[in-house]
N, C-alpha and C. Protein backbone atom coordinates (compact mmCIF):
# COMPACT_ATOMS: atom_id res chain seq x y z
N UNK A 1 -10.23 -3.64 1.66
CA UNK A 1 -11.07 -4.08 0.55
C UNK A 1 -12.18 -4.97 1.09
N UNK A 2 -13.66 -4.36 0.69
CA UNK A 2 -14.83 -5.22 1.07
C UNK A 2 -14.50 -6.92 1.01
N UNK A 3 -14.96 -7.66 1.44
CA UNK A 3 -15.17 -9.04 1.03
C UNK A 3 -15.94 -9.44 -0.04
N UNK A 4 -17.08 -8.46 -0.59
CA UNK A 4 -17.80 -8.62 -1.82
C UNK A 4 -17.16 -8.18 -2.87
N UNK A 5 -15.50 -7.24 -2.75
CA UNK A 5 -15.27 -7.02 -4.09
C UNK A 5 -14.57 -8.48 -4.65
N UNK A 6 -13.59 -8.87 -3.15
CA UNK A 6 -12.82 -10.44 -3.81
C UNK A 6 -13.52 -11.17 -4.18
N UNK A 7 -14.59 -11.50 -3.45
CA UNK A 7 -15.40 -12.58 -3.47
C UNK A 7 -16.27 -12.89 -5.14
N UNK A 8 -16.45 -11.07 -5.36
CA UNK A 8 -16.86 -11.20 -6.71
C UNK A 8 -16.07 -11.81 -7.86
N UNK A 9 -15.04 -11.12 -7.85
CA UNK A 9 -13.67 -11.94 -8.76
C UNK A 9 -13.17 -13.04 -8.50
N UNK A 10 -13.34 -14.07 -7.49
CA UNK A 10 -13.06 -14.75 -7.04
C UNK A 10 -13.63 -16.26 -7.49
N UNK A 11 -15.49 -16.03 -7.57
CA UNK A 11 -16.21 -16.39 -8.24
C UNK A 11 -16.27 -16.17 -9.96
N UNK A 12 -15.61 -15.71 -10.21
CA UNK A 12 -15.04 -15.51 -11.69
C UNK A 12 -14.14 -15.62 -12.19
N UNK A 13 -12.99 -16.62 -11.42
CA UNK A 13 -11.60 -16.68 -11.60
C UNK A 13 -11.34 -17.42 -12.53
N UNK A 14 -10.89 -16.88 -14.14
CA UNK A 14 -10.10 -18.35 -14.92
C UNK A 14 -8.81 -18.10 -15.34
N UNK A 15 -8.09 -17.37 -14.08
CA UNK A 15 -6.39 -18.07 -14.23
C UNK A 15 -5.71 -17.76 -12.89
N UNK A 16 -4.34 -18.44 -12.22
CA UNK A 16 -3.70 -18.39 -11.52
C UNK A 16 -2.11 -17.97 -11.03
N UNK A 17 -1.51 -17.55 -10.27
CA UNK A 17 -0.66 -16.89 -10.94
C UNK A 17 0.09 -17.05 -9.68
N UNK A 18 1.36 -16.88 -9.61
CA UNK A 18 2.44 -16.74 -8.62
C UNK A 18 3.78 -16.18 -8.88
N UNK A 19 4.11 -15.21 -7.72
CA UNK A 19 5.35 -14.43 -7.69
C UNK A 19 6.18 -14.70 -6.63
N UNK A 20 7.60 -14.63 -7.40
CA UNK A 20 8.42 -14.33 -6.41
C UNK A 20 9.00 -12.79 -6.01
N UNK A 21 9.29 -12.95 -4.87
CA UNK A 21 9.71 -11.71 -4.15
C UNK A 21 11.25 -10.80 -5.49
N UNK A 22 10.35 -9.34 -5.35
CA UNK A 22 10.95 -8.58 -6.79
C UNK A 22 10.41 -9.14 -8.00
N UNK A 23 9.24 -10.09 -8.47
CA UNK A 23 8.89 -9.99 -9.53
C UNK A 23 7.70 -8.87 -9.90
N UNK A 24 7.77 -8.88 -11.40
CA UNK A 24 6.46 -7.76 -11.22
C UNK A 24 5.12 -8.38 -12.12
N UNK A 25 3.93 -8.14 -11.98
CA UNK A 25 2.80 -8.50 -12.41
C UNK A 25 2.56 -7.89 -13.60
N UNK A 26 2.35 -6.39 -13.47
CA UNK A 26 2.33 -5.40 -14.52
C UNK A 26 3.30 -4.44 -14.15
N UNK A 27 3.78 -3.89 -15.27
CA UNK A 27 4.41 -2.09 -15.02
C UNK A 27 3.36 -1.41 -16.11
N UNK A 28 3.72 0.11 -15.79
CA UNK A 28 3.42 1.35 -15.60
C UNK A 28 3.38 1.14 -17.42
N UNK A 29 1.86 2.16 -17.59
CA UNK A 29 1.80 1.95 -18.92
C UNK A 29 1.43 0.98 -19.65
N UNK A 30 1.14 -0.70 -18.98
CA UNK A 30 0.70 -1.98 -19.92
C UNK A 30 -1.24 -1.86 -19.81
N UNK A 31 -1.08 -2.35 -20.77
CA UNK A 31 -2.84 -2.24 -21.10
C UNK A 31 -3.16 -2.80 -19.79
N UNK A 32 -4.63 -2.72 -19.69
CA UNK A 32 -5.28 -3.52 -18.81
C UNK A 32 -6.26 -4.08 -19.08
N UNK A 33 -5.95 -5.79 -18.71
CA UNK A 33 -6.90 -6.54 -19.22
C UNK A 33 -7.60 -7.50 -18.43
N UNK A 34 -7.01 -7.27 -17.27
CA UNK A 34 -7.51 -8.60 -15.78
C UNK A 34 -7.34 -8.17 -14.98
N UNK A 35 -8.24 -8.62 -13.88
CA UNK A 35 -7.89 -7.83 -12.39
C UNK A 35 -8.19 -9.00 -11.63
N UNK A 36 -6.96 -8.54 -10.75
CA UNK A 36 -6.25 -9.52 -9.85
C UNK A 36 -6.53 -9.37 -8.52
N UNK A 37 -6.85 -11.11 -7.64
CA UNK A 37 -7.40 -10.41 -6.38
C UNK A 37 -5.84 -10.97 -5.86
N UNK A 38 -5.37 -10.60 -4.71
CA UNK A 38 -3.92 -11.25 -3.94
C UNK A 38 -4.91 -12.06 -3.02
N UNK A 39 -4.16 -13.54 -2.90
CA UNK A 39 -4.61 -14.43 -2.06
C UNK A 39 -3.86 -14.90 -0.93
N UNK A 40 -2.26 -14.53 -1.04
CA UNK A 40 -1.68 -14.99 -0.21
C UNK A 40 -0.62 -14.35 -0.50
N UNK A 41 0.22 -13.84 0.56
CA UNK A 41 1.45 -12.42 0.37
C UNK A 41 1.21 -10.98 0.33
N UNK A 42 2.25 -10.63 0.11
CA UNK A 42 2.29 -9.07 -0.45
C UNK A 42 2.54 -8.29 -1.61
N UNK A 43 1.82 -7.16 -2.11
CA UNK A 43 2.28 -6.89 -3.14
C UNK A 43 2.49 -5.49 -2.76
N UNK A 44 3.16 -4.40 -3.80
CA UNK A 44 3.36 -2.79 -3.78
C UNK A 44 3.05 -2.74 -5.15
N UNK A 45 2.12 -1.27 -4.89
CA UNK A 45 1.99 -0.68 -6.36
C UNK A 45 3.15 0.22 -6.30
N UNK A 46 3.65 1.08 -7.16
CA UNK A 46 5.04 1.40 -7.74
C UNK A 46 5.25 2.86 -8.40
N UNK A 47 5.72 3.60 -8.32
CA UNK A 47 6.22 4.32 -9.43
C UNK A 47 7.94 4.71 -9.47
N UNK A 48 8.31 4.76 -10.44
CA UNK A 48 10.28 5.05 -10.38
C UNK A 48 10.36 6.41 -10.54
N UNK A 49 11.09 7.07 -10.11
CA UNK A 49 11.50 8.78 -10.66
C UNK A 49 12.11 8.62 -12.12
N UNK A 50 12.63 9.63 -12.44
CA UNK A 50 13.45 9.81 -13.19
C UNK A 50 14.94 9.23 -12.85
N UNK A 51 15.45 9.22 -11.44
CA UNK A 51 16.70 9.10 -10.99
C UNK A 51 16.59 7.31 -10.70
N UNK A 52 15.46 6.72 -10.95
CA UNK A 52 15.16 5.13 -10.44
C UNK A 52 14.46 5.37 -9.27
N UNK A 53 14.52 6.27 -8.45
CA UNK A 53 13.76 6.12 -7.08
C UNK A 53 12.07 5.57 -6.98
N UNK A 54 12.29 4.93 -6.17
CA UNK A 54 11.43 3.96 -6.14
C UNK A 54 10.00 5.06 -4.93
N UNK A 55 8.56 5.42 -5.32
CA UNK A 55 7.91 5.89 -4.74
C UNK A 55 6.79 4.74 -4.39
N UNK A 56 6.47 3.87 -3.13
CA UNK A 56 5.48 3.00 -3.27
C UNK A 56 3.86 3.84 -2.52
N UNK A 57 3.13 3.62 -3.55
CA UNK A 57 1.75 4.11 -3.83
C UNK A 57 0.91 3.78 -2.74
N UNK A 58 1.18 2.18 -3.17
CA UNK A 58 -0.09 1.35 -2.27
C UNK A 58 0.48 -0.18 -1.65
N UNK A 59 0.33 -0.85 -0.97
CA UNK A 59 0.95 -1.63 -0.32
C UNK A 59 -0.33 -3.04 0.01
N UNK A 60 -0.74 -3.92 -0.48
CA UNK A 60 -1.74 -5.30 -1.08
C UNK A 60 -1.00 -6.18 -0.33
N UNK A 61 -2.30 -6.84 0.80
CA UNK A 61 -2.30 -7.63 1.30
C UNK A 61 -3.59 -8.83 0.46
N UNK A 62 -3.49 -10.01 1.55
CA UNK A 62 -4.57 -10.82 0.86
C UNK A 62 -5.54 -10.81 0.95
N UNK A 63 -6.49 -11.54 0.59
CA UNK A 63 -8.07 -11.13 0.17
C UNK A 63 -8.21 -10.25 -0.61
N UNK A 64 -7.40 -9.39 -1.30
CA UNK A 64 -7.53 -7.81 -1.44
C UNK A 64 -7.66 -7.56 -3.49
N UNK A 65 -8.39 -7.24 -3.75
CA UNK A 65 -8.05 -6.55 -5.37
C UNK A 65 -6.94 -5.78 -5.41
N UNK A 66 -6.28 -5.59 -6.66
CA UNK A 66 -4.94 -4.89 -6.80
C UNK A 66 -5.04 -4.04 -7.77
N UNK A 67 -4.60 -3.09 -7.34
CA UNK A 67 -4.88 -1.50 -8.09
C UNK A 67 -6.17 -1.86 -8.63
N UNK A 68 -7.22 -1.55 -7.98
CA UNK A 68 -8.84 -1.82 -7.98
C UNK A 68 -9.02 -0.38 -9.30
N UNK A 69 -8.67 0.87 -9.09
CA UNK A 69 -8.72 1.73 -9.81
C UNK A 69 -8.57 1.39 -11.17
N UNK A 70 -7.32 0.63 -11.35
CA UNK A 70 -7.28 0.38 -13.02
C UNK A 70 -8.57 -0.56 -13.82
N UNK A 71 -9.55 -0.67 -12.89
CA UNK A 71 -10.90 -1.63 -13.65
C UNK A 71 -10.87 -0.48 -13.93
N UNK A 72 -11.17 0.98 -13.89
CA UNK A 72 -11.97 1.58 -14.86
C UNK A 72 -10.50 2.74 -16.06
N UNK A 73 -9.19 1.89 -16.06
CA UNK A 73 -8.54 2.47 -17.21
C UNK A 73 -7.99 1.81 -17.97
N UNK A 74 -7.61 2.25 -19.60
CA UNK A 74 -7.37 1.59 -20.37
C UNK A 74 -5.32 1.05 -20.02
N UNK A 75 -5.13 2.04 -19.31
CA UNK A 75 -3.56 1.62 -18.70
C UNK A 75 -2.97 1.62 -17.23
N UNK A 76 -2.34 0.79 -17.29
CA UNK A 76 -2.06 1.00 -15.49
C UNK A 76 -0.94 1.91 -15.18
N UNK A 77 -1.16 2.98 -14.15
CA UNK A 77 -0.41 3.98 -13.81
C UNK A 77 0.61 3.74 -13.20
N UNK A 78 1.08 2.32 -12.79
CA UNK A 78 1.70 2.15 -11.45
C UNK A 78 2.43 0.57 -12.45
N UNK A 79 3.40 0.27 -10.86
CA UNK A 79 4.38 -1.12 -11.51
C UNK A 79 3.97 -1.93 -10.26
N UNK A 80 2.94 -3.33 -10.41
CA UNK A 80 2.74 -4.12 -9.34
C UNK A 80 4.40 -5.17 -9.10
N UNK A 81 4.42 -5.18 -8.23
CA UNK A 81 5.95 -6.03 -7.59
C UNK A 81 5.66 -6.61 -6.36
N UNK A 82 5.85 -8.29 -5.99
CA UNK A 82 5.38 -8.78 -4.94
C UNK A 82 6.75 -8.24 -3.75
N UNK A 83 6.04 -8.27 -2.99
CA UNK A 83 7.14 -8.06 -2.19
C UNK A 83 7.88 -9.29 -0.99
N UNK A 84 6.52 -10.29 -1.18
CA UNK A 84 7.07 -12.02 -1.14
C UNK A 84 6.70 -12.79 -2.22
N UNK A 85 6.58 -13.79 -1.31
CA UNK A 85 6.19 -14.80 -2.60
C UNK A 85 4.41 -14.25 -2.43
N UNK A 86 3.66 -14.71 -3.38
CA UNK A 86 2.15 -14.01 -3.93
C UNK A 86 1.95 -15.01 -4.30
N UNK A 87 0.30 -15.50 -4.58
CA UNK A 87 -0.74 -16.31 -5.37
C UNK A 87 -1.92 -15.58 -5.64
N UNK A 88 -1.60 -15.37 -6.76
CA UNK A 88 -3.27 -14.24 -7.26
C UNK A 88 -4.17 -14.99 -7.82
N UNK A 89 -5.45 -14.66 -8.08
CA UNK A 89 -5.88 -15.13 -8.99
C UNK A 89 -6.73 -13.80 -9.73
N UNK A 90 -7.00 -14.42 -10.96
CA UNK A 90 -7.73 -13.03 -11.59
C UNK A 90 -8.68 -13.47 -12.89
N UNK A 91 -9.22 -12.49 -13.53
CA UNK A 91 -10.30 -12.62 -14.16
C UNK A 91 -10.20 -11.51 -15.16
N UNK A 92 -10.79 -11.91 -16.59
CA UNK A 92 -10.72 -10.79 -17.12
C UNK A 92 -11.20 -9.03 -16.68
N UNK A 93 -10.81 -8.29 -17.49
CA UNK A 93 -11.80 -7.22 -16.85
C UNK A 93 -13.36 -6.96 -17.58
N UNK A 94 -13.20 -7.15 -18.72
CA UNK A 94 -14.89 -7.23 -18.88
C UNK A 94 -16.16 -8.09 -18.14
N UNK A 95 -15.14 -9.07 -17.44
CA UNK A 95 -16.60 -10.12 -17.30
C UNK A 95 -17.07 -9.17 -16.29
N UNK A 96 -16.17 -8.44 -15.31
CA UNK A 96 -16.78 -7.15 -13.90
C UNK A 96 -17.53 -6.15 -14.34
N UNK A 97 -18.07 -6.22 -15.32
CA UNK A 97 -18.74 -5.02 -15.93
C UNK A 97 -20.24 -6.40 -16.95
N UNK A 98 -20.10 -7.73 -17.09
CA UNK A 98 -21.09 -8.17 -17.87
C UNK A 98 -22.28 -8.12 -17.31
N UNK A 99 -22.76 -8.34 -16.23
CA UNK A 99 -24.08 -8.77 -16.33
C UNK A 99 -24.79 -8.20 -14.94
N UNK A 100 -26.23 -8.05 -14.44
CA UNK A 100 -26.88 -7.58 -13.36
C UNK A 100 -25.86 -8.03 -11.72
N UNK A 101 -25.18 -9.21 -12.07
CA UNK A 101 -24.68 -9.73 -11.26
C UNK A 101 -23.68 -8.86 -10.46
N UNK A 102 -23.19 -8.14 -11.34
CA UNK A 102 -21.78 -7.53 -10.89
C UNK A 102 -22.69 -5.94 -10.14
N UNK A 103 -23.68 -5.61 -10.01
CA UNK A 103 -24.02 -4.52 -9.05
C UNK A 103 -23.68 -4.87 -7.72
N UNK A 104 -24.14 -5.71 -7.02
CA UNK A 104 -23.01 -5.62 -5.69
C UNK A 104 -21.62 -5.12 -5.76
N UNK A 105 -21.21 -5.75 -6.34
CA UNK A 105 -19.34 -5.64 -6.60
C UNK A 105 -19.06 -4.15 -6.94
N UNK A 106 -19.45 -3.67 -8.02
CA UNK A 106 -19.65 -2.12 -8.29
C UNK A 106 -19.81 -1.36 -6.89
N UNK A 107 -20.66 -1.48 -6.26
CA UNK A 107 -20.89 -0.63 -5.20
C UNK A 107 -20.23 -1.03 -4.74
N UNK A 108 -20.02 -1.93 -3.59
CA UNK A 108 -18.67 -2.29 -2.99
C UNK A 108 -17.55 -1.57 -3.36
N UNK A 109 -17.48 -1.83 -4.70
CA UNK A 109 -15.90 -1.29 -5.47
C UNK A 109 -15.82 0.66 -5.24
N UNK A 110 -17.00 1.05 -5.39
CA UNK A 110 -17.14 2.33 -5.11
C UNK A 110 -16.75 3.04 -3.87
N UNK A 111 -17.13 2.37 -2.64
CA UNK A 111 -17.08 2.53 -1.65
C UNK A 111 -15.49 2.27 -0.87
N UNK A 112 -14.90 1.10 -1.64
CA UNK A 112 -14.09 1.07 -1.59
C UNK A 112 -12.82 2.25 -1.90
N UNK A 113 -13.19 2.21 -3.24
CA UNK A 113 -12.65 3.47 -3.67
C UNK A 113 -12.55 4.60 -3.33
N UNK A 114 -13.67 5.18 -2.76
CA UNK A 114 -13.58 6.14 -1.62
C UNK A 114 -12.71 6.02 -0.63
N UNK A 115 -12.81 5.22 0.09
CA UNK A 115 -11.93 5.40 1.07
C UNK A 115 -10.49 5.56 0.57
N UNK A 116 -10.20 4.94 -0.54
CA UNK A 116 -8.60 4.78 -1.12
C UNK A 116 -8.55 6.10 -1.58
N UNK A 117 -9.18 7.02 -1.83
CA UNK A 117 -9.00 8.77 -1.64
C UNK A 117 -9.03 9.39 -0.49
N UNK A 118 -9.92 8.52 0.45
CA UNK A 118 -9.46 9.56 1.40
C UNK A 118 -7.78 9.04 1.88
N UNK A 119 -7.31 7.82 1.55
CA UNK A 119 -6.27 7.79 2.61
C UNK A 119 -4.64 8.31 1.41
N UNK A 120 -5.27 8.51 0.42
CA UNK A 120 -4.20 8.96 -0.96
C UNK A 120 -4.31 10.60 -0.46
N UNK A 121 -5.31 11.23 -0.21
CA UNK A 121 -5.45 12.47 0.47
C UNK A 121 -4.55 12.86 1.42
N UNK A 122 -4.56 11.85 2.51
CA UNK A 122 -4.30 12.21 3.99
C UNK A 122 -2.15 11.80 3.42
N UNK A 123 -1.74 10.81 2.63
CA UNK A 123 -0.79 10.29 2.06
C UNK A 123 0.06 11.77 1.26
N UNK A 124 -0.76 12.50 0.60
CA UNK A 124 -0.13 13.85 -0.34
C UNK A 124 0.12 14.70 0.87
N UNK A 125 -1.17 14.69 2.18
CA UNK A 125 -0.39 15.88 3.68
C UNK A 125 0.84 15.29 3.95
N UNK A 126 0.65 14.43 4.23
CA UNK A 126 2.33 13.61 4.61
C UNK A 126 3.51 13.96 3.92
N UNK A 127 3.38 13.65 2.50
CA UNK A 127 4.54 14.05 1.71
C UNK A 127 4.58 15.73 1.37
N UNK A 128 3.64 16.47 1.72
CA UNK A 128 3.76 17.82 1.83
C UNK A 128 4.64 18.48 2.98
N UNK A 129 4.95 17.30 4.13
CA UNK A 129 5.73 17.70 4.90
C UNK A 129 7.08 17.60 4.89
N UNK A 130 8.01 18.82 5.45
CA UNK A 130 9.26 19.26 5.18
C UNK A 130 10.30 17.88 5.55
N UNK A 131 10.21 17.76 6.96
CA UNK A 131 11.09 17.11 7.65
C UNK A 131 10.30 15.66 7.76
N UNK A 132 11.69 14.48 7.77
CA UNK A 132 11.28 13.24 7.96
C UNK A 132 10.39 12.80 9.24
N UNK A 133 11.22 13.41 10.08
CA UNK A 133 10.21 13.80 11.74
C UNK A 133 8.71 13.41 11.59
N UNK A 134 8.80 15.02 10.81
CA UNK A 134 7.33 15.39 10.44
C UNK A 134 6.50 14.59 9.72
N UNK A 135 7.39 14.04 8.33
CA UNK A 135 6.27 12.56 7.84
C UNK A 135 6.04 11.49 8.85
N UNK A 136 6.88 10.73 9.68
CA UNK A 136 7.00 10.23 10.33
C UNK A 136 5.88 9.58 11.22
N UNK A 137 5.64 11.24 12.28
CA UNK A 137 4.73 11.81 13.03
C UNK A 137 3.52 11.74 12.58
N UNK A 138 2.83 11.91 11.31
CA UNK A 138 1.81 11.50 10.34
C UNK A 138 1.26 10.36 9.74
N UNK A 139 2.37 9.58 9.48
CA UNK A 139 2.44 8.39 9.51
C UNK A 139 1.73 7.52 10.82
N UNK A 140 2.63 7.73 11.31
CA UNK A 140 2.10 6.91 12.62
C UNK A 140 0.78 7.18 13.04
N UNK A 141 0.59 8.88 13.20
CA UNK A 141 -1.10 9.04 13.52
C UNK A 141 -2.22 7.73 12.27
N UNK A 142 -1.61 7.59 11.20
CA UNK A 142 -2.83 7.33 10.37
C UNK A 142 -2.62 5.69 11.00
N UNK A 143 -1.93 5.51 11.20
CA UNK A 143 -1.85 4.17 11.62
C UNK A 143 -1.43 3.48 12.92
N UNK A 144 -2.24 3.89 13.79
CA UNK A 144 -2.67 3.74 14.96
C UNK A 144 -0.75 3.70 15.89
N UNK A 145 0.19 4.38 15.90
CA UNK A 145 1.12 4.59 16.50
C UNK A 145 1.84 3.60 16.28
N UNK A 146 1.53 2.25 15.39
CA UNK A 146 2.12 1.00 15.26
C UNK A 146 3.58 0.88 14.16
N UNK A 147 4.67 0.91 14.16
CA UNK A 147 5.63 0.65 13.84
C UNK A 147 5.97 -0.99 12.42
N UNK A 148 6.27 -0.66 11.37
CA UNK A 148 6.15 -2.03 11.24
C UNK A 148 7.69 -3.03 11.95
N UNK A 149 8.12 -4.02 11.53
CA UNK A 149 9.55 -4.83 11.90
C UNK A 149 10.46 -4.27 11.34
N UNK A 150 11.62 -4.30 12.13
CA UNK A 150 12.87 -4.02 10.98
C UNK A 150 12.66 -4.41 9.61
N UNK A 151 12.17 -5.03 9.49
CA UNK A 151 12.30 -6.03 7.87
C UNK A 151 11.22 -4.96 6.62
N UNK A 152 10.27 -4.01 7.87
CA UNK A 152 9.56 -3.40 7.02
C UNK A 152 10.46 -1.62 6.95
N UNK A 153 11.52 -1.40 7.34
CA UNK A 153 11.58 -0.11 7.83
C UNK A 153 11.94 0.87 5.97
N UNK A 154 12.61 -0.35 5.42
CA UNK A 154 12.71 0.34 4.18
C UNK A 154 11.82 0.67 3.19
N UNK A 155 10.22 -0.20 3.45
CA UNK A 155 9.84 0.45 2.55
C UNK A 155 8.26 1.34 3.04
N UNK A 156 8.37 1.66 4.48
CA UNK A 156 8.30 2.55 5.63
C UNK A 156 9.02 3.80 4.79
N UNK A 157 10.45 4.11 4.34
CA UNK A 157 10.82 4.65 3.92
C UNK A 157 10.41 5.24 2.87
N UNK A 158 10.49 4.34 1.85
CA UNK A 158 9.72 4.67 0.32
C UNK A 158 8.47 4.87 0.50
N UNK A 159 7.69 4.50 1.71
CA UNK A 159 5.90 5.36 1.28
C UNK A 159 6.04 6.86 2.25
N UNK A 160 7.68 7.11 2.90
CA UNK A 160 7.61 8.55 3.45
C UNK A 160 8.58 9.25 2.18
N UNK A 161 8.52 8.32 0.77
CA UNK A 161 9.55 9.19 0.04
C UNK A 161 10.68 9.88 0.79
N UNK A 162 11.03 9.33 1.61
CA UNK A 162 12.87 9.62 1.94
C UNK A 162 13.83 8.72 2.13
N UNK A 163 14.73 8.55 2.04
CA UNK A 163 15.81 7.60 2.07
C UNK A 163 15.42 6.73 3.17
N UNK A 164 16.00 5.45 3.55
CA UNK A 164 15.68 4.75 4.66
C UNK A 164 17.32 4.60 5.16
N UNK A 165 18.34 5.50 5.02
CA UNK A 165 19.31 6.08 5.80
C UNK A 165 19.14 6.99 6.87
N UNK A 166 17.70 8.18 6.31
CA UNK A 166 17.47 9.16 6.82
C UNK A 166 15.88 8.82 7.79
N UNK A 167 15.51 7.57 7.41
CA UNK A 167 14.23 6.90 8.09
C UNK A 167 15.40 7.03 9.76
N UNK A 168 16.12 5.86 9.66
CA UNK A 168 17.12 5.17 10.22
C UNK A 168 17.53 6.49 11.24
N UNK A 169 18.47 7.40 10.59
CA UNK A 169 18.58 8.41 11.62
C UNK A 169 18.07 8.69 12.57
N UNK A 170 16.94 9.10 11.69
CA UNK A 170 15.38 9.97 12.56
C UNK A 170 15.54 9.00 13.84
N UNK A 171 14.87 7.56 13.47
CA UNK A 171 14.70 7.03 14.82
C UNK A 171 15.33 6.35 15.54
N UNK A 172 17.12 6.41 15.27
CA UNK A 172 18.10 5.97 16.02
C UNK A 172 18.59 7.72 17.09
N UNK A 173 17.71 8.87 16.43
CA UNK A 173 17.68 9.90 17.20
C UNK A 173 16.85 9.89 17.96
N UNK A 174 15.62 9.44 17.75
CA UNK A 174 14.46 9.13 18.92
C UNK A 174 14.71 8.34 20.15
N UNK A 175 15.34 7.23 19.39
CA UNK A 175 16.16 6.17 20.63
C UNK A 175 16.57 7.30 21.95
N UNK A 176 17.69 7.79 21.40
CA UNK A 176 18.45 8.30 22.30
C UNK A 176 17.57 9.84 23.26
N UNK A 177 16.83 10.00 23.03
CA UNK A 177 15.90 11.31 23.26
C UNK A 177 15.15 10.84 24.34
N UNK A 178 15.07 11.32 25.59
CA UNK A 178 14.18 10.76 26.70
C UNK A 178 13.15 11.93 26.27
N UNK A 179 11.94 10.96 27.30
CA UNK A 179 10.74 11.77 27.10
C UNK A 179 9.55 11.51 26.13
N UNK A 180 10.69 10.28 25.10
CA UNK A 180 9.28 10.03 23.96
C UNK A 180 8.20 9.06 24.58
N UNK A 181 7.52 8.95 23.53
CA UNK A 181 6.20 7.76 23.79
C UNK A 181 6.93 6.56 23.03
N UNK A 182 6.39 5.29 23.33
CA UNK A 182 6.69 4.50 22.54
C UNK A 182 5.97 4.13 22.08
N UNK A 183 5.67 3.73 20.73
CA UNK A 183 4.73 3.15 19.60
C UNK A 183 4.75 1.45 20.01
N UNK A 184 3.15 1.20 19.45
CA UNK A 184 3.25 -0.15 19.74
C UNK A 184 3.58 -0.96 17.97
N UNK A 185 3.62 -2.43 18.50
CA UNK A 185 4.22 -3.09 17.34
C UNK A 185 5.11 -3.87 17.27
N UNK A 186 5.75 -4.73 16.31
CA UNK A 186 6.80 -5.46 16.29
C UNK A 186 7.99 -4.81 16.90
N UNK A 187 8.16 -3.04 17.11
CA UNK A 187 9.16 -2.72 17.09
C UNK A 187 8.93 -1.94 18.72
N UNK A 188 8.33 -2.63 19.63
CA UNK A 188 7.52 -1.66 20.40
C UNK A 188 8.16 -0.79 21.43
N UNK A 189 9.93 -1.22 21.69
CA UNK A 189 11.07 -1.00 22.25
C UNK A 189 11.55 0.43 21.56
N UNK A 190 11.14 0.38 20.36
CA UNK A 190 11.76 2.12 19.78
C UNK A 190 11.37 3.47 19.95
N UNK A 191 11.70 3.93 20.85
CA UNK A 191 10.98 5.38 21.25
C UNK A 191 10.21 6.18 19.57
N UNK A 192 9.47 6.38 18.99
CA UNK A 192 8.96 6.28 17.70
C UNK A 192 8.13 8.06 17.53
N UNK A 193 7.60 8.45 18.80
CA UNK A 193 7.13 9.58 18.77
C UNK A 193 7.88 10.28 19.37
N UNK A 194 7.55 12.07 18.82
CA UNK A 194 8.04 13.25 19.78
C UNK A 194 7.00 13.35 20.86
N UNK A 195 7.86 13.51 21.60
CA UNK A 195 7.06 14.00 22.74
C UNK A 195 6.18 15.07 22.69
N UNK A 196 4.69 15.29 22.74
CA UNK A 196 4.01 16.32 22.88
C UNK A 196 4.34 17.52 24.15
N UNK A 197 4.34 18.96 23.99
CA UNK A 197 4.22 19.39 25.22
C UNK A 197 3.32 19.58 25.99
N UNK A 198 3.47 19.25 27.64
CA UNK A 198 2.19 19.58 28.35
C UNK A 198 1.93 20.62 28.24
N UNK A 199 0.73 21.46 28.78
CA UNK A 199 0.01 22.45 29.23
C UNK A 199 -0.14 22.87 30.71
């Protein structure tokens, strides 16, 4: 997220807000009436199956607007949930739309937005793939081979939509597999890729 989209809301802030880890901001379906920048923590945007399964969308760090998309809907598609403790602050949503002022921010926000299609794009190839391997392997390309901590592996899991039993497998099978590469990262000891074949 640009620095001109926070910065815009930021400069327009009249309320404050804090979460604890598993609380939620909005769920799925509540009007929308403020948009929130994260200032400090983490948040996940959300959706549940039918069975409860938990699918995470988008994943909000700080500086950052949260579900930036819902400025332009009347409901939010998704369930925000910090995933630590959080300090937001936010602003209504009309004042981002009042006055000449807010054309920076707009464009910014546009541009922004773009990119959050292309990487929701490259996110649907991933989950188009069969085997966990295979999300895996995709995963990692989009994000430079980097692994997050144990502490992140479960919900590593939930943005490959598969169990984090079957995360777990996968790369307690990699472990044991000579020949891989290792990914860098908190976890930089875990053999993490298949091995390509030479030529």
């Amino acid at each position: 997220m640009s620095d001109t989209v926070a910065a815009f809301v930021l400069s327009r802030q009249d309320a404050a807000h804090q979460l604890e880890p598993g609380q939620s901001l909005f769920r799925e379906g509540d009007a929308v009436r403020r948009a929130y920048v994260v200032l400090e923590g983490e948040m996940k945007l959300v959706r549940y199956g039918a069975s409860g399964a938990e699918l995470i969308l988008h994943r909000v760090g700080s500086d950052t607007l949260l579900a930036e998309a819902s400025c332009f809907s009347d409901r939010y598609h998704c369930t925000a949930v910090a995933i630590s403790v959080c300090r937001l602050a936010s602003v209504g949503r009309s004042v981002l739309f009042s006055d000449d002022a807010a054309a920076p921010f707009l464009f910014s926000l546009a541009r922004d937005l773009s990119r959050e299609i292309q990487r929701s794009r490259a996110r649907c190839e991933i989950l188009a793939l069969k085997t966990v391997d295979d999300r895996l392997d995709a995963w990692l390309a989009l994000n430079d081979g980097a692994m997050p901590g144990k502490g992140g592996w479960a919900l590593l899991a939930a943005e490959l939509a598969v169990s984090p039993e079957a995360l777990y497998r996968t790369l307690a099978a990699r472990r044991k597999t000579p020949g891989l590469s290792v990914a860098s990262g908190p976890d930089a000891g875990i053999a993490t890729r298949r091995a390509r074949p030479t030529r």
